[in-house]
Protein backbone atom coordinates (compact mmCIF):
# COMPACT_ATOMS: atom_id res chain seq x y z
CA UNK A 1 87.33 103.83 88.74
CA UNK A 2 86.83 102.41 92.53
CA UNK A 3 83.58 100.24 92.64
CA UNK A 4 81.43 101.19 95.67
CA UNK A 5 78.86 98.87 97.18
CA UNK A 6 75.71 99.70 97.17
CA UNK A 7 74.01 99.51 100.79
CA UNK A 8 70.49 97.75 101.65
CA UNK A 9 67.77 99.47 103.33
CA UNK A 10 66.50 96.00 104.52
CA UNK A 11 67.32 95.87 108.40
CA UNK A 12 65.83 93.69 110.38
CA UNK A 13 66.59 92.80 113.76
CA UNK A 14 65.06 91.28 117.11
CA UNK A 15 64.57 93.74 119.70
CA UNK A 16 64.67 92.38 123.48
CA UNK A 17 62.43 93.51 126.19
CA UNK A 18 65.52 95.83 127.62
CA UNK A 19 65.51 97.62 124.16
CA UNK A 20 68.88 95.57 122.90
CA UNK A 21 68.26 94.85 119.51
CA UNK A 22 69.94 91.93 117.64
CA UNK A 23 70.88 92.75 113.85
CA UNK A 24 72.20 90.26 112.12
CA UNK A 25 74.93 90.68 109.52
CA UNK A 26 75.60 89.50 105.98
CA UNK A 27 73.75 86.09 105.34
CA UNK A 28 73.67 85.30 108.92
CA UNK A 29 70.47 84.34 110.96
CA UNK A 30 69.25 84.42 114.40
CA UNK A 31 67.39 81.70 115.66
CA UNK A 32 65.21 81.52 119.04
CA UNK A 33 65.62 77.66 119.61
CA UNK A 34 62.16 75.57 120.29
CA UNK A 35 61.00 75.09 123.73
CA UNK A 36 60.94 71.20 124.58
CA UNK A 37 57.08 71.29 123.31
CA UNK A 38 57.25 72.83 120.35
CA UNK A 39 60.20 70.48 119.91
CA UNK A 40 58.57 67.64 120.46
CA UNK A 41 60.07 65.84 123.71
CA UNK A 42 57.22 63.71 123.79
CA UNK A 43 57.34 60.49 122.10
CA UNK A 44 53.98 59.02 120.50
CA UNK A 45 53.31 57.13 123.10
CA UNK A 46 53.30 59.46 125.23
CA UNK A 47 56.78 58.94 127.02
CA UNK A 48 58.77 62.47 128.02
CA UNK A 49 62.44 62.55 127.32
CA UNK A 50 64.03 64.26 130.14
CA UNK A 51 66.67 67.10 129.40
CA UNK A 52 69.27 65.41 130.58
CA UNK A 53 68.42 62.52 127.48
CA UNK A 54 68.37 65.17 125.02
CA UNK A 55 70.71 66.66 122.86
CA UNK A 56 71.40 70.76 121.39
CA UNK A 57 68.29 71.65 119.92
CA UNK A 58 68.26 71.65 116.10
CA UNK A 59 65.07 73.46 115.33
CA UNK A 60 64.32 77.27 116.33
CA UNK A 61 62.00 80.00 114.71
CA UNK A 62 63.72 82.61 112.75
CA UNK A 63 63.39 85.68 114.96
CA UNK A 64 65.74 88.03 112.67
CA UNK A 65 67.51 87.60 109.09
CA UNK A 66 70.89 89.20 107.54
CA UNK A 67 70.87 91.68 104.68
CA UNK A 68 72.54 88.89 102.74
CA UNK A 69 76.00 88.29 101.00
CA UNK A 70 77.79 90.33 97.94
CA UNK A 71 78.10 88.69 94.78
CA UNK A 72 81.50 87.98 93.85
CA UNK A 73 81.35 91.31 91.99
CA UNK A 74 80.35 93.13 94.91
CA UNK A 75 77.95 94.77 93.00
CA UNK A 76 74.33 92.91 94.03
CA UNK A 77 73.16 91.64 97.39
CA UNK A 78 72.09 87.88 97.21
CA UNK A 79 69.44 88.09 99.28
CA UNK A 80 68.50 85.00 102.44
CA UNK A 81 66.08 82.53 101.10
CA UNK A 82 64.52 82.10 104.85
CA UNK A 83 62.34 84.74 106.44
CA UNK A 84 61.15 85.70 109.87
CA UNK A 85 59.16 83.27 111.80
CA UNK A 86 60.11 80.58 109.77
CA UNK A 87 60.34 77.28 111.95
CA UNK A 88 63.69 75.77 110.36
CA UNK A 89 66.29 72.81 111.31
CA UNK A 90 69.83 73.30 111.37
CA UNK A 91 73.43 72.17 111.84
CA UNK A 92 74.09 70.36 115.08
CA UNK A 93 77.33 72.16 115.20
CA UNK A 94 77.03 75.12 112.94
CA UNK A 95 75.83 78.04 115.28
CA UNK A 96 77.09 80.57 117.85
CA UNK A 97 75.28 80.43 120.68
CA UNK A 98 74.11 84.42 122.49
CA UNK A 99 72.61 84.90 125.57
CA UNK A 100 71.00 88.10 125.46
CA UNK A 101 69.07 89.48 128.92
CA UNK A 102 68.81 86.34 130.08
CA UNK A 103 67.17 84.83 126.22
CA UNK A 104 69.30 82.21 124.66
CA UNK A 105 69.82 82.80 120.59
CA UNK A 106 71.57 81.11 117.63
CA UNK A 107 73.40 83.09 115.20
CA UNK A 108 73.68 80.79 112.24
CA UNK A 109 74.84 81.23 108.40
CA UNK A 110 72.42 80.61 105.94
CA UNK A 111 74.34 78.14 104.43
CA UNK A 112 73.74 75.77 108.28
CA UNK A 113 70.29 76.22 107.87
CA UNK A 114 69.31 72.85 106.25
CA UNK A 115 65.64 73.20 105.79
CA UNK A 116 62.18 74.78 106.81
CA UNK A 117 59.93 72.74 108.56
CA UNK A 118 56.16 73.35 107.34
């Protein structure tokens, strides 16, 4: 007997002022990376780093959040441990990077998502 998956009625996705929503898959996540001042491109004393000084941002908020990955029996979803509007940090190199309408996004897997930031 053929083993179906069962399907989740969990979507959630970011929708975009042009009605283009964003819905992540599996245990992916898409990110809306900081602005420079949430960021923090200020030093403590007061300094502003430039742009140009700066490197990819590795902090967004979570804007939308994957259904999560199959078990290895197929047969339970293992849901994402991050959920939206969660400020998190992630891997420098571990994204794809969407432009959509003009809005830059990360799509990242849960698994580059190193930790949320209280």
């Amino acid at each position: 007997m053929a083993k179906t998956k069962k399907t989740s009625s969990t979507k959630t996705s970011v929708q975009t002022n042009t009605g283009v929503s964003i819905r992540p898959l599996s245990d992916r996540v898409v990110i809306k990376p900081l602005s420079a001042e949430e960021a923090g491109s200020r030093t403590l004393s007061g300094i502003i780093i430039p742009d140009t000084a700066k490197e990819k941002p590795e902090q967004g908020k979570v804007v939308a959040v994957g259904p999560g990955k199959w078990d290895e029996d197929g047969e339970k979803r293992i849901p994402v441990s991050v959920k939206i509007g969660d400020k998190v940090m992630f891997s420098k190199y571990g994204y794809s990077e969407v432009k959509v309408n003009g809005v830059e996004y990360f799509i990242v897997n849960e698994s580059d998502i190193l930790a949320v930031l209280n």
